[in-house]
PDB file of N, CA and C in Angstrom:
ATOM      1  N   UNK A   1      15.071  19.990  21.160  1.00  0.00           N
ATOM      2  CA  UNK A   1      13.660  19.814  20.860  1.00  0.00           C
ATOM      3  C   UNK A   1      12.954  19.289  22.111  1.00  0.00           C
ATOM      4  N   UNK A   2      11.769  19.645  22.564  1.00  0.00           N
ATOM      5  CA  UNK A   2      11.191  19.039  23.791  1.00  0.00           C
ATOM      6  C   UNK A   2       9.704  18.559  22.913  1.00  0.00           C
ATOM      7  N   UNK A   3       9.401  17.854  23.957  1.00  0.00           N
ATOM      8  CA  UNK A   3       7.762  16.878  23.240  1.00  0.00           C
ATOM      9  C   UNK A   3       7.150  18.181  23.131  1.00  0.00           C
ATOM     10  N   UNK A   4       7.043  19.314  23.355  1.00  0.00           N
ATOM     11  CA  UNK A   4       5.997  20.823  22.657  1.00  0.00           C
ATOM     12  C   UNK A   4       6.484  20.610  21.071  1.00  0.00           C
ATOM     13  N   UNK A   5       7.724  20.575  21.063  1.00  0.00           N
ATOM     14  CA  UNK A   5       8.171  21.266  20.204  1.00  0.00           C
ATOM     15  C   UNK A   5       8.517  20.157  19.043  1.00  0.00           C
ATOM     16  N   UNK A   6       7.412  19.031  19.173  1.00  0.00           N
ATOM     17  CA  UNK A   6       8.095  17.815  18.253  1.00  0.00           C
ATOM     18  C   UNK A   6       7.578  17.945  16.304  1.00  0.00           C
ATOM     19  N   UNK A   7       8.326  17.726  15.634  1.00  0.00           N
ATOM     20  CA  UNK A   7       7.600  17.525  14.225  1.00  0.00           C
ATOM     21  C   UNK A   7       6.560  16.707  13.400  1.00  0.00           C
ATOM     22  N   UNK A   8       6.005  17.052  12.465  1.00  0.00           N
ATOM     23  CA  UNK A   8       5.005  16.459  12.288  1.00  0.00           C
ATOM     24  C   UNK A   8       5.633  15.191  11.603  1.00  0.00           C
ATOM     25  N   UNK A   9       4.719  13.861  11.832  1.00  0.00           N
ATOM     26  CA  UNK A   9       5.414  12.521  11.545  1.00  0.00           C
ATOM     27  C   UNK A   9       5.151  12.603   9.858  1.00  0.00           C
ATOM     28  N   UNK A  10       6.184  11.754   9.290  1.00  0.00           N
ATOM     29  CA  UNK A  10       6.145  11.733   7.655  1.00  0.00           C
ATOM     30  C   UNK A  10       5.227  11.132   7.599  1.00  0.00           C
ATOM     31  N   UNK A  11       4.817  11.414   6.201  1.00  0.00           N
ATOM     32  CA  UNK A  11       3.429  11.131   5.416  1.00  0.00           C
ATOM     33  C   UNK A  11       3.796  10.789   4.321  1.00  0.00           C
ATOM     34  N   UNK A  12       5.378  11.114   3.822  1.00  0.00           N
ATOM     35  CA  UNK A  12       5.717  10.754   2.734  1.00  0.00           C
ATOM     36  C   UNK A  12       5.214   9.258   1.957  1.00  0.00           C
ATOM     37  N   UNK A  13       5.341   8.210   2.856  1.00  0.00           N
ATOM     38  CA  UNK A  13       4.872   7.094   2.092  1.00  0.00           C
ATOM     39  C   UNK A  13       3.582   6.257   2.371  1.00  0.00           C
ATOM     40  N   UNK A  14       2.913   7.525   2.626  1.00  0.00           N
ATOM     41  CA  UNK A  14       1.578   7.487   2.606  1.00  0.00           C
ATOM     42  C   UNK A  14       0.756   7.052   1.414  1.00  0.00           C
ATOM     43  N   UNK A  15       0.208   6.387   0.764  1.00  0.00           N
ATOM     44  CA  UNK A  15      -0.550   6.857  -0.772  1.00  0.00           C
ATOM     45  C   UNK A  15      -1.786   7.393  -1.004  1.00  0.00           C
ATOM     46  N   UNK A  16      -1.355   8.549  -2.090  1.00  0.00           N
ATOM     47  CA  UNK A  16      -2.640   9.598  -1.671  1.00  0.00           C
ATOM     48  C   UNK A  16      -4.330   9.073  -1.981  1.00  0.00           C
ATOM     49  N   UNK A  17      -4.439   9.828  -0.299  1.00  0.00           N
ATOM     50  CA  UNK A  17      -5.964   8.969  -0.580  1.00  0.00           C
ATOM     51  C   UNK A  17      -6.444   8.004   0.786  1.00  0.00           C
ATOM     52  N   UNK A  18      -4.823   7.696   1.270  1.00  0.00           N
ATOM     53  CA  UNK A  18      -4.734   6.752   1.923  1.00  0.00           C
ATOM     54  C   UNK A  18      -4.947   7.178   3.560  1.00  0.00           C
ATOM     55  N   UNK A  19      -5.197   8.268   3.833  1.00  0.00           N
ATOM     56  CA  UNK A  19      -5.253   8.650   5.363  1.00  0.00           C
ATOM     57  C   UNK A  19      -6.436   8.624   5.599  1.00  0.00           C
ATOM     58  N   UNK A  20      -6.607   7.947   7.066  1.00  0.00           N
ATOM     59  CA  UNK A  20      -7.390   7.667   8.024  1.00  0.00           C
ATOM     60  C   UNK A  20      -7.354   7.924   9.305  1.00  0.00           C
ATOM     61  N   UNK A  21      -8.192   8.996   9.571  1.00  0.00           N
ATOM     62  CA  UNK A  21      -7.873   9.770  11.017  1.00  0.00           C
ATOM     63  C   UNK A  21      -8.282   8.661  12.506  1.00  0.00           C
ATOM     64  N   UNK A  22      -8.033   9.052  13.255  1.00  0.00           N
ATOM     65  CA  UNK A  22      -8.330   8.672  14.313  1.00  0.00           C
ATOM     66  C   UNK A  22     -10.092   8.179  14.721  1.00  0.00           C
ATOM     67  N   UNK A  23     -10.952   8.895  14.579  1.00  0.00           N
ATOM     68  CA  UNK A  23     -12.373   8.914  14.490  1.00  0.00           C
ATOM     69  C   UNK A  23     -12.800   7.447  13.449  1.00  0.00           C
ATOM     70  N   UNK A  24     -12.253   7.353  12.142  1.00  0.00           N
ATOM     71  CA  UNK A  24     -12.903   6.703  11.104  1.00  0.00           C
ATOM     72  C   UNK A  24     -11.859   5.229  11.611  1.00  0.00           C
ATOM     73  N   UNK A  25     -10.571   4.707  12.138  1.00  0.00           N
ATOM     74  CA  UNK A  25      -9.961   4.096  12.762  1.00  0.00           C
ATOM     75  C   UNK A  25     -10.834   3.696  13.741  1.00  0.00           C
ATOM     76  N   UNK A  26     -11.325   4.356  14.855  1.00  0.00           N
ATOM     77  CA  UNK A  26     -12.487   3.700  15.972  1.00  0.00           C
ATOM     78  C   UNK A  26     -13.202   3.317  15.588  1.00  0.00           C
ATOM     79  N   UNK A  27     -14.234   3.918  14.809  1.00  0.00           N
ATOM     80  CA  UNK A  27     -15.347   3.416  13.834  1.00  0.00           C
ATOM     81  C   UNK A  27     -15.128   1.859  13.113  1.00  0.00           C
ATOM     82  N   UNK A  28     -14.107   1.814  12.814  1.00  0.00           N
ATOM     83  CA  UNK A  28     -13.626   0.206  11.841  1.00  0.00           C
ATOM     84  C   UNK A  28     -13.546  -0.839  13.390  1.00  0.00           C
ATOM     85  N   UNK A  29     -12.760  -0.446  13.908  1.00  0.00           N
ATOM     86  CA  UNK A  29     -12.542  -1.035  15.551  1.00  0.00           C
ATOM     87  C   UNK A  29     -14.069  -1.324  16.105  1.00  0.00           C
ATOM     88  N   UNK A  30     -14.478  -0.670  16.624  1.00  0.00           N
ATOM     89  CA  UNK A  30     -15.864  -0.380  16.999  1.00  0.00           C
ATOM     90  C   UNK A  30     -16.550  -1.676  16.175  1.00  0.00           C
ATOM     91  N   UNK A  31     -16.981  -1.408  14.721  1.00  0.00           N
ATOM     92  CA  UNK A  31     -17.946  -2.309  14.128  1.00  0.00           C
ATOM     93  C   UNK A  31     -17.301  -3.486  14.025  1.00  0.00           C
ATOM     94  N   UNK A  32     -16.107  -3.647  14.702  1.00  0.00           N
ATOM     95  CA  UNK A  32     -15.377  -5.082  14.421  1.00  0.00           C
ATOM     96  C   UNK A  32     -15.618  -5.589  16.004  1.00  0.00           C
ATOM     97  N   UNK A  33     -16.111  -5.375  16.896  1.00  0.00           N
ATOM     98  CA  UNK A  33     -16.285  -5.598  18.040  1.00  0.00           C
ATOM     99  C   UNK A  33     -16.633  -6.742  18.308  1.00  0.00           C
ATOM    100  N   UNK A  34     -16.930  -7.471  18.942  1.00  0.00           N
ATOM    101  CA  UNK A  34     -17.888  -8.924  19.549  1.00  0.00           C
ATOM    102  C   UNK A  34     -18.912  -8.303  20.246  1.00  0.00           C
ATOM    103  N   UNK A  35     -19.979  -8.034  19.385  1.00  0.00           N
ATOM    104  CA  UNK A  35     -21.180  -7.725  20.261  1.00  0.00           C
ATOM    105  C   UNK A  35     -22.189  -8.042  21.330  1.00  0.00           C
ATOM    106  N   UNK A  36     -21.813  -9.537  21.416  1.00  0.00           N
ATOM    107  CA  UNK A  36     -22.440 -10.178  21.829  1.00  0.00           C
ATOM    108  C   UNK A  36     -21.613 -11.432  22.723  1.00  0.00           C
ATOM    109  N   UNK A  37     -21.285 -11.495  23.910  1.00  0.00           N
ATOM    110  CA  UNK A  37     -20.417 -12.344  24.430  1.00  0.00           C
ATOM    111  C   UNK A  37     -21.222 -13.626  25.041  1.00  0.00           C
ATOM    112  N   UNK A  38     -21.019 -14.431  24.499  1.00  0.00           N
ATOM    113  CA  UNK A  38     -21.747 -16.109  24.658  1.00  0.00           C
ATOM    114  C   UNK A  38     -21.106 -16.912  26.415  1.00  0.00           C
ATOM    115  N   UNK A  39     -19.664 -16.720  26.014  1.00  0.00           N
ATOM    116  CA  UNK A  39     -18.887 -17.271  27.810  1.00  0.00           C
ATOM    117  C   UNK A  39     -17.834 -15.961  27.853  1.00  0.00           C
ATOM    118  N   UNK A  40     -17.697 -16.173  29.553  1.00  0.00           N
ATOM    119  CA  UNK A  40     -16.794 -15.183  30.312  1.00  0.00           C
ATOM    120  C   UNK A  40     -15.952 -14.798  29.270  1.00  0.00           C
ATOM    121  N   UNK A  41     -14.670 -13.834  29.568  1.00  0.00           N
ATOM    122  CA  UNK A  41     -13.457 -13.678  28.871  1.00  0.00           C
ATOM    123  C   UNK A  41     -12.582 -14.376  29.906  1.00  0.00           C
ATOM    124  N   UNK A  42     -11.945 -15.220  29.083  1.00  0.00           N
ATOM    125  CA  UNK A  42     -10.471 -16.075  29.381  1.00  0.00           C
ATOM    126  C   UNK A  42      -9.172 -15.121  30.249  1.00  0.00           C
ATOM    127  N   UNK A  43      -9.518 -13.856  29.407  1.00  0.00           N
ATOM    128  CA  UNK A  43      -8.251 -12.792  29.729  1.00  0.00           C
ATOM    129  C   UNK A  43      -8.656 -11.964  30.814  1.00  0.00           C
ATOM    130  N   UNK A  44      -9.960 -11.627  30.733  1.00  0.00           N
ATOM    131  CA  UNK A  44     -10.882 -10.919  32.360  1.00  0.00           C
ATOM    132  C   UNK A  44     -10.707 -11.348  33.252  1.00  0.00           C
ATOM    133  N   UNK A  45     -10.957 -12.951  33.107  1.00  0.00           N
ATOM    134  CA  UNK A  45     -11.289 -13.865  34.048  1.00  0.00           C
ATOM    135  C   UNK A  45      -9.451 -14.086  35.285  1.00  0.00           C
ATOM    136  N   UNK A  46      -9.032 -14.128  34.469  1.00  0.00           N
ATOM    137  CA  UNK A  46      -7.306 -14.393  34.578  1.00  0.00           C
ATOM    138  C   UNK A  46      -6.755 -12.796  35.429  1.00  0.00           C
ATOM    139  N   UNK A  47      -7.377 -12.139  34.716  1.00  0.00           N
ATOM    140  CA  UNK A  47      -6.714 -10.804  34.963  1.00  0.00           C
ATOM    141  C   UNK A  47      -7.745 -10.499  36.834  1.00  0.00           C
ATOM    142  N   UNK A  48      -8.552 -11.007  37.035  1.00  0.00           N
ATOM    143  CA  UNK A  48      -9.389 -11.188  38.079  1.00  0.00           C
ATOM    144  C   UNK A  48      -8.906 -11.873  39.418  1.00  0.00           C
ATOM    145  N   UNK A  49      -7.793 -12.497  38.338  1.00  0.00           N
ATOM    146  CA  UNK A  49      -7.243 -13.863  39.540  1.00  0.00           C
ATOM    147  C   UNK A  49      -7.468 -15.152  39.671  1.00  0.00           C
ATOM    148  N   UNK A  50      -8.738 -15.053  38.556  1.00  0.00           N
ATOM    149  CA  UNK A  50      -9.402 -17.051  38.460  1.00  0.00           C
ATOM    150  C   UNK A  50      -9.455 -17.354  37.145  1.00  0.00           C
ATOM    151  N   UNK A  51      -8.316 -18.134  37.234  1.00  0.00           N
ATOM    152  CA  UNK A  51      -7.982 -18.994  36.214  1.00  0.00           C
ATOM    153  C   UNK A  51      -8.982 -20.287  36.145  1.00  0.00           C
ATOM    154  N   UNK A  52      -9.236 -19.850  35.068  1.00  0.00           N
ATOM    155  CA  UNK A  52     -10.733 -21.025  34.289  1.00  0.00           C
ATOM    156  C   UNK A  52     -10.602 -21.208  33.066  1.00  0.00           C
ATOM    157  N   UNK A  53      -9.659 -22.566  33.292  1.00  0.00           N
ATOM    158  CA  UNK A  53      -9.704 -23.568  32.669  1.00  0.00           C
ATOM    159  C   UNK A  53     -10.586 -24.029  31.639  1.00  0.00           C
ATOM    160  N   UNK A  54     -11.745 -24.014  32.347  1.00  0.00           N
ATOM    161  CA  UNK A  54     -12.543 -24.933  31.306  1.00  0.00           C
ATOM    162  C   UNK A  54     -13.129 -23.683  30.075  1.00  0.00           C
ATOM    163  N   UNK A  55     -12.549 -22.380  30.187  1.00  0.00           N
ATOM    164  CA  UNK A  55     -12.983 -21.237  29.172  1.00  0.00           C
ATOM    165  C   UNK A  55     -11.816 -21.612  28.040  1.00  0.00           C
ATOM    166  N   UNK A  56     -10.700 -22.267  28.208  1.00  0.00           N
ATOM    167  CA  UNK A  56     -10.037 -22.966  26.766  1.00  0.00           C
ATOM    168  C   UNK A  56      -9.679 -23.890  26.924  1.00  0.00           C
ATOM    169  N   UNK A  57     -10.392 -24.920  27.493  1.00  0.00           N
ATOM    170  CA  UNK A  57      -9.776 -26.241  27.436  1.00  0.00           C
ATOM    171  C   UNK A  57     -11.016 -27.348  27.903  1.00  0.00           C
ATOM    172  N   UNK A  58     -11.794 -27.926  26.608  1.00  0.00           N
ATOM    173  CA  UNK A  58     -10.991 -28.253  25.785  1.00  0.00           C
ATOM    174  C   UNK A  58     -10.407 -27.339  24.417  1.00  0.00           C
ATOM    175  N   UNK A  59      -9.355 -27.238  23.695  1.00  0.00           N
ATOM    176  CA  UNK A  59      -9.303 -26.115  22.339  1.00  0.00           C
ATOM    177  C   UNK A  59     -10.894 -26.594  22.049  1.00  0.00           C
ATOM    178  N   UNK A  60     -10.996 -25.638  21.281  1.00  0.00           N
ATOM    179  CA  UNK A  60     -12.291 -26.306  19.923  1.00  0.00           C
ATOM    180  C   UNK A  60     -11.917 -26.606  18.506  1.00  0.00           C
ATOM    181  N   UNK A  61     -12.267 -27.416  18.301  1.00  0.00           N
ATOM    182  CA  UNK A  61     -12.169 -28.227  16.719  1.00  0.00           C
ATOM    183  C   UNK A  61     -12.984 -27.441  15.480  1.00  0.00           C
ATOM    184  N   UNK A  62     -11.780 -26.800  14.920  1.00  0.00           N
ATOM    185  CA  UNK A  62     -12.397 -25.930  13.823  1.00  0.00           C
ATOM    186  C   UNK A  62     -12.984 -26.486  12.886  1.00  0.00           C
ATOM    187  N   UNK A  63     -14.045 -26.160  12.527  1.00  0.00           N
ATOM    188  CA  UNK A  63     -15.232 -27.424  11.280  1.00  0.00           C
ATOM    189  C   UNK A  63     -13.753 -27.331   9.719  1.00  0.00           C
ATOM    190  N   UNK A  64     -14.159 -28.044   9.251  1.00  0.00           N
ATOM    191  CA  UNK A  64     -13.301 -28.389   8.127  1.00  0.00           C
ATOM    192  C   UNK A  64     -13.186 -27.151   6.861  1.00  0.00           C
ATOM    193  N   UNK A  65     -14.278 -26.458   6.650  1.00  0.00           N
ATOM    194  CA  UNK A  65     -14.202 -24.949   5.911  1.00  0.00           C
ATOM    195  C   UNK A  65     -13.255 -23.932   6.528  1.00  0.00           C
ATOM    196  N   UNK A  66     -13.625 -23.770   8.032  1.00  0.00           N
ATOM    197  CA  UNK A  66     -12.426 -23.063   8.233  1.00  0.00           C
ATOM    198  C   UNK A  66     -10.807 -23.249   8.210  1.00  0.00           C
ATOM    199  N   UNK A  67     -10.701 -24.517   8.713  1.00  0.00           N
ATOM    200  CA  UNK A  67      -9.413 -25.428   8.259  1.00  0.00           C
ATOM    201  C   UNK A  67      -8.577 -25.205   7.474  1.00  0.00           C
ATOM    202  N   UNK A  68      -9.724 -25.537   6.043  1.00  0.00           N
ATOM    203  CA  UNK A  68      -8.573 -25.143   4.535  1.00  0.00           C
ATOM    204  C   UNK A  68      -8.769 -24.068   4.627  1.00  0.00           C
ATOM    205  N   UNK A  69      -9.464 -22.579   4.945  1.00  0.00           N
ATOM    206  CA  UNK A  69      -9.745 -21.141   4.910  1.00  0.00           C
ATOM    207  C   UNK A  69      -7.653 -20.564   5.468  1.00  0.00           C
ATOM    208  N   UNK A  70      -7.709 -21.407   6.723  1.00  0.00           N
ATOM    209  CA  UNK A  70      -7.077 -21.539   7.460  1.00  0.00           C
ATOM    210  C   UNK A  70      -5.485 -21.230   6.912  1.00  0.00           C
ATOM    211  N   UNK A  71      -5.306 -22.931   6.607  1.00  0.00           N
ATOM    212  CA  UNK A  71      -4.360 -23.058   5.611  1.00  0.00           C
ATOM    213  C   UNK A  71      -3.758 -22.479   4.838  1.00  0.00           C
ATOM    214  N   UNK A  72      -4.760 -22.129   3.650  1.00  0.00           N
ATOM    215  CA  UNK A  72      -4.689 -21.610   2.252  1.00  0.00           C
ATOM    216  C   UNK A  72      -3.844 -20.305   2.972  1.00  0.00           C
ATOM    217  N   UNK A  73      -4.375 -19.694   4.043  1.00  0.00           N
ATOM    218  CA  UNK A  73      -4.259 -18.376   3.978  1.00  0.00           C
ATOM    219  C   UNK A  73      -2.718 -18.320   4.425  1.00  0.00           C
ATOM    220  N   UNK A  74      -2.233 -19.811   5.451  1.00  0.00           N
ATOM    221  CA  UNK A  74      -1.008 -19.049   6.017  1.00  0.00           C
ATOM    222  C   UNK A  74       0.132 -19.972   5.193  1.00  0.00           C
ATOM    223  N   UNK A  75      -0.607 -20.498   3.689  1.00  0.00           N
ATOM    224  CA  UNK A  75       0.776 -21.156   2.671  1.00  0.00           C
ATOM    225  C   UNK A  75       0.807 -19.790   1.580  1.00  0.00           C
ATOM    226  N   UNK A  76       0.325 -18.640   1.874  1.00  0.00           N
ATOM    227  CA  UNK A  76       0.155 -17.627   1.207  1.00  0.00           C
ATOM    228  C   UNK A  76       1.182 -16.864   1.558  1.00  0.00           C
ATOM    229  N   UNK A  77       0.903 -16.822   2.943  1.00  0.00           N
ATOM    230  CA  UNK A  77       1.440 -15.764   3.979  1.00  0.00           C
ATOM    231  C   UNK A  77       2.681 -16.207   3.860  1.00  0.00           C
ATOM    232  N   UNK A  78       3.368 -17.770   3.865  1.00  0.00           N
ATOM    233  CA  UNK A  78       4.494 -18.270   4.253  1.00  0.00           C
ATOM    234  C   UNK A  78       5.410 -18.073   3.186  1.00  0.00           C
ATOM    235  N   UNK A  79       4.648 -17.929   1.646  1.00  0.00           N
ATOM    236  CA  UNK A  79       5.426 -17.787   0.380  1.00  0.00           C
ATOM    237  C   UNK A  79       5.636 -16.222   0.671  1.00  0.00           C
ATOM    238  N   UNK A  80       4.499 -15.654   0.856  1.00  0.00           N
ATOM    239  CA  UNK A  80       5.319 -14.023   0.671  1.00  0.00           C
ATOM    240  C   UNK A  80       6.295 -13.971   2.241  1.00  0.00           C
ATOM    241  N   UNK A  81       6.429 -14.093   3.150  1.00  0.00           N
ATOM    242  CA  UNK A  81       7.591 -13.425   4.059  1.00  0.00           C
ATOM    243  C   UNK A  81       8.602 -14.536   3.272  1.00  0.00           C
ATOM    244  N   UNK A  82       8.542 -15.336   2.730  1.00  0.00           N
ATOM    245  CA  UNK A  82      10.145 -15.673   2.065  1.00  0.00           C
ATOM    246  C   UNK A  82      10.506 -14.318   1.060  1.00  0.00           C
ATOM    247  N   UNK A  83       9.807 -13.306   0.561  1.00  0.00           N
ATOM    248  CA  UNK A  83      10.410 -12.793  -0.273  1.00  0.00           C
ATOM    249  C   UNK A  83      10.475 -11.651   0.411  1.00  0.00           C
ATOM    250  N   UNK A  84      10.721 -11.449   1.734  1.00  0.00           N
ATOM    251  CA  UNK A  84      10.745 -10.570   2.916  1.00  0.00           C
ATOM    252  C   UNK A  84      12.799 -10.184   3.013  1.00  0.00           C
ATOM    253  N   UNK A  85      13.485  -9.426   3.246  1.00  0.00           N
ATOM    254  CA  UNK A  85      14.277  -8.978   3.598  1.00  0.00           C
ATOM    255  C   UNK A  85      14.648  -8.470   4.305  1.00  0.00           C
ATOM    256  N   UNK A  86      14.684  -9.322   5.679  1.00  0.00           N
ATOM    257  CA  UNK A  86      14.592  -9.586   6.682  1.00  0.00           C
ATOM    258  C   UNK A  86      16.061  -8.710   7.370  1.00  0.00           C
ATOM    259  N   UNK A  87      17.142  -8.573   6.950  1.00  0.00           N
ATOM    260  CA  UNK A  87      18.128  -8.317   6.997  1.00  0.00           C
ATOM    261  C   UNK A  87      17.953  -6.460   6.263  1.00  0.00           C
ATOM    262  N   UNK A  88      17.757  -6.249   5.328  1.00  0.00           N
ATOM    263  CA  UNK A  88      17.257  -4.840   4.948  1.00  0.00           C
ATOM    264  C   UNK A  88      16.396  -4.212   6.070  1.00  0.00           C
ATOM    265  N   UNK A  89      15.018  -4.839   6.468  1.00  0.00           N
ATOM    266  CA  UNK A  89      14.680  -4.282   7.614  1.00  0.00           C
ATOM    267  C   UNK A  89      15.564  -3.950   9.240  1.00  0.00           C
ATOM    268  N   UNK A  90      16.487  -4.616   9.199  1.00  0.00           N
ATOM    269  CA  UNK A  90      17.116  -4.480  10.138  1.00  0.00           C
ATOM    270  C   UNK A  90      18.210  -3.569   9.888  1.00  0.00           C
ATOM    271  N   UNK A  91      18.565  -3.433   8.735  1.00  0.00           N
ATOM    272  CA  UNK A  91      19.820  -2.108   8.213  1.00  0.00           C
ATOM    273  C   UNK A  91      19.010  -0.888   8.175  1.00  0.00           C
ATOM    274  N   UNK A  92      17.559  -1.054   7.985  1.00  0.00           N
ATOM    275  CA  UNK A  92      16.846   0.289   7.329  1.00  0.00           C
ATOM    276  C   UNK A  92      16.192   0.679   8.985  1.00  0.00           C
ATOM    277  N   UNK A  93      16.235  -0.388   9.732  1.00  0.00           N
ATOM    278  CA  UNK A  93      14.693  -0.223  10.711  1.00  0.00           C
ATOM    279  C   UNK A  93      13.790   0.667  10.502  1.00  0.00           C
ATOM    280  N   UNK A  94      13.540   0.214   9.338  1.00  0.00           N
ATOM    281  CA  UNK A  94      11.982   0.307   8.613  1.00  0.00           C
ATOM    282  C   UNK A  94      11.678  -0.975   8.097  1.00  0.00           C
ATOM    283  N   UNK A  95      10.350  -0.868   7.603  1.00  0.00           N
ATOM    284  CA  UNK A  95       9.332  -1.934   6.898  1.00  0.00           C
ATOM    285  C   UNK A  95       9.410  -1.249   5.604  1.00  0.00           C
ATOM    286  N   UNK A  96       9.592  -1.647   4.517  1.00  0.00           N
ATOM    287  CA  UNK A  96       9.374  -1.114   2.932  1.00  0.00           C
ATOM    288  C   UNK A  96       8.104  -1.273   3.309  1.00  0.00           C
ATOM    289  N   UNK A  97       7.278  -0.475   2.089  1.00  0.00           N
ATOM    290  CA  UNK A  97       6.034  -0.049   1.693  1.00  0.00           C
ATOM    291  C   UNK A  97       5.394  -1.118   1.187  1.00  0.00           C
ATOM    292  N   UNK A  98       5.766  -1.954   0.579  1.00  0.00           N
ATOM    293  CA  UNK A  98       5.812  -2.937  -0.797  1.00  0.00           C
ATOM    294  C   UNK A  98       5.391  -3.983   0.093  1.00  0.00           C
ATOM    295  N   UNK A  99       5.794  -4.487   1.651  1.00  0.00           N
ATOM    296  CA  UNK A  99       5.859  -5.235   2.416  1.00  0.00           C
ATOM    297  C   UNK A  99       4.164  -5.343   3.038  1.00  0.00           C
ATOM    298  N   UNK A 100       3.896  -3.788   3.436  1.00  0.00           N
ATOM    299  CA  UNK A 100       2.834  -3.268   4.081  1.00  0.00           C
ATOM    300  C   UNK A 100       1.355  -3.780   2.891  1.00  0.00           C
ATOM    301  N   UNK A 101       1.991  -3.137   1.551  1.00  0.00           N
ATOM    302  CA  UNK A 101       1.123  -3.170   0.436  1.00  0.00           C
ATOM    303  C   UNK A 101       0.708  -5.146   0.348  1.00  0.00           C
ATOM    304  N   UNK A 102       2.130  -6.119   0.095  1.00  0.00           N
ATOM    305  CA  UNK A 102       1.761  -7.445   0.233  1.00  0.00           C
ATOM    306  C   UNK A 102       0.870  -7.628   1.023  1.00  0.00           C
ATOM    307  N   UNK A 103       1.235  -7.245   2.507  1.00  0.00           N
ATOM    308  CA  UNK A 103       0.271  -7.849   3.257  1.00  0.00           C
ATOM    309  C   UNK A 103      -1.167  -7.368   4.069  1.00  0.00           C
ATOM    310  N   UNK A 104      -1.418  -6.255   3.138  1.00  0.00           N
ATOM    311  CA  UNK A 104      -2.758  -6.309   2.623  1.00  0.00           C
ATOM    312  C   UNK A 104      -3.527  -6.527   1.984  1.00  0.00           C
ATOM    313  N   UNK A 105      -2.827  -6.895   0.796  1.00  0.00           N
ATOM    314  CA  UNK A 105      -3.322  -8.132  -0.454  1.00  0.00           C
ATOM    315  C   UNK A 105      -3.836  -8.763  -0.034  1.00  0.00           C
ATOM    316  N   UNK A 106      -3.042  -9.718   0.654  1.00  0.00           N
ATOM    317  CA  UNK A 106      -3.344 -10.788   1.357  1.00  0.00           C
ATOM    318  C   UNK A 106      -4.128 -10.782   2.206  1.00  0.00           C
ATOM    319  N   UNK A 107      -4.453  -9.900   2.620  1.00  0.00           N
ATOM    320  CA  UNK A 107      -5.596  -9.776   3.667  1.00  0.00           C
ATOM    321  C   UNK A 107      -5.676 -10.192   5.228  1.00  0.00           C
ATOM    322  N   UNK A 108      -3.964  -9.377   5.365  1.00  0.00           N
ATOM    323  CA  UNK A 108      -3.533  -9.616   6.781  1.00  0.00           C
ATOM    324  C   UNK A 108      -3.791  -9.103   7.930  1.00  0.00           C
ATOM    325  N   UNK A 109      -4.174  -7.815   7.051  1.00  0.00           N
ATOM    326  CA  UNK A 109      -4.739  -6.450   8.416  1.00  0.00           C
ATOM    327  C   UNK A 109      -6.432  -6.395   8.308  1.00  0.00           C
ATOM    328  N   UNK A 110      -6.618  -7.304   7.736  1.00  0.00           N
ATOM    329  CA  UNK A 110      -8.607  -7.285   8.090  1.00  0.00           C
ATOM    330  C   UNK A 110      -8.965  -8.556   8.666  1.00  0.00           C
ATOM    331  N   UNK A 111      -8.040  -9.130   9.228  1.00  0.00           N
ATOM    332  CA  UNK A 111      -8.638 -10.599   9.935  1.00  0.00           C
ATOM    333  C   UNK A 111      -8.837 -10.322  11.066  1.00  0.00           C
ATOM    334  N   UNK A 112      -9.925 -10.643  11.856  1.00  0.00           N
ATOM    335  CA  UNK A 112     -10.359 -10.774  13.359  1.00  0.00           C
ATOM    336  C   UNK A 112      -9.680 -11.976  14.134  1.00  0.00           C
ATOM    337  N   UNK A 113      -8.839 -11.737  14.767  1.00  0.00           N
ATOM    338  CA  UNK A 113      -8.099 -12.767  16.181  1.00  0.00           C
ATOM    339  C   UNK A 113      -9.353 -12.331  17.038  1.00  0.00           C
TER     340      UNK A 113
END
C-alpha cells in the first residue's frame, strides 16, 4: 500500500449524525478565538527570544466563582477517570467510545485553556 493508495479511516464508531467536516471544525475554532488581546503572548514573546516574566508572574488569583467552577469540575473529572481502564486502553490502543461519550458529558472538549 503506498500513502496514494491508503483507506478510508473507520467511521464505524462514529454516531450517526455525529460528523463534522473540516470547514464546520474551523468555524467552532475560529468563534472560540481571543478576539481581542489585552497583553503580549507569553508563548510569542518566548518564541521571539524574550522571556517576560512579568506576562505570568505574578500567577493571577482566580475570583472565588471561578474557584468552586474550578473544582467542582475536576472532582467530576477525577471520579470518572477512576472508572477509566487504563490497562484495556493499553491492550486495545484504543479509547472506548463510552470514555469519549463521558467526557463530553462532562464537558471536557468545550472548555477554553
Amino acid at each position: 500500500m503506498t500513502t496514494t493508495d491508503v483507506p478510508p479511516p473507520d467511521t464505524t464508531h462514529v454516531p450517526a449524525g455525529a460528523s463534522v467536516d473540516e470547514k464546520q471544525a474551523r468555524q467552532v475554532a475560529e468563534a472560540a478565538r481571543e478576539a481581542e488581546w489585552r497583553k503580549p503572548s507569553f508563548g510569542k514573546e518566548l518564541f521571539l527570544g524574550r522571556l517576560r516574566m512579568e506576562l505570568i508572574d505574578p500567577w493571577p488569583t482566580p475570583d472565588a466563582a471561578a474557584t468552586a467552577k474550578a473544582d467542582d469540575f475536576l472532582a467530576k473529572l477525577g471520579d470518572f477517570a477512576k472508572t477509566i481502564d487504563g490497562a484495556q486502553i493499553e491492550r486495545d490502543a484504543r479509547i472506548p467510545d463510552e470514555v469519549f461519550r463521558g467526557l463530553a458529558g462532562l464537558g471536557a472538549f468545550g472548555m477554553k485553556i
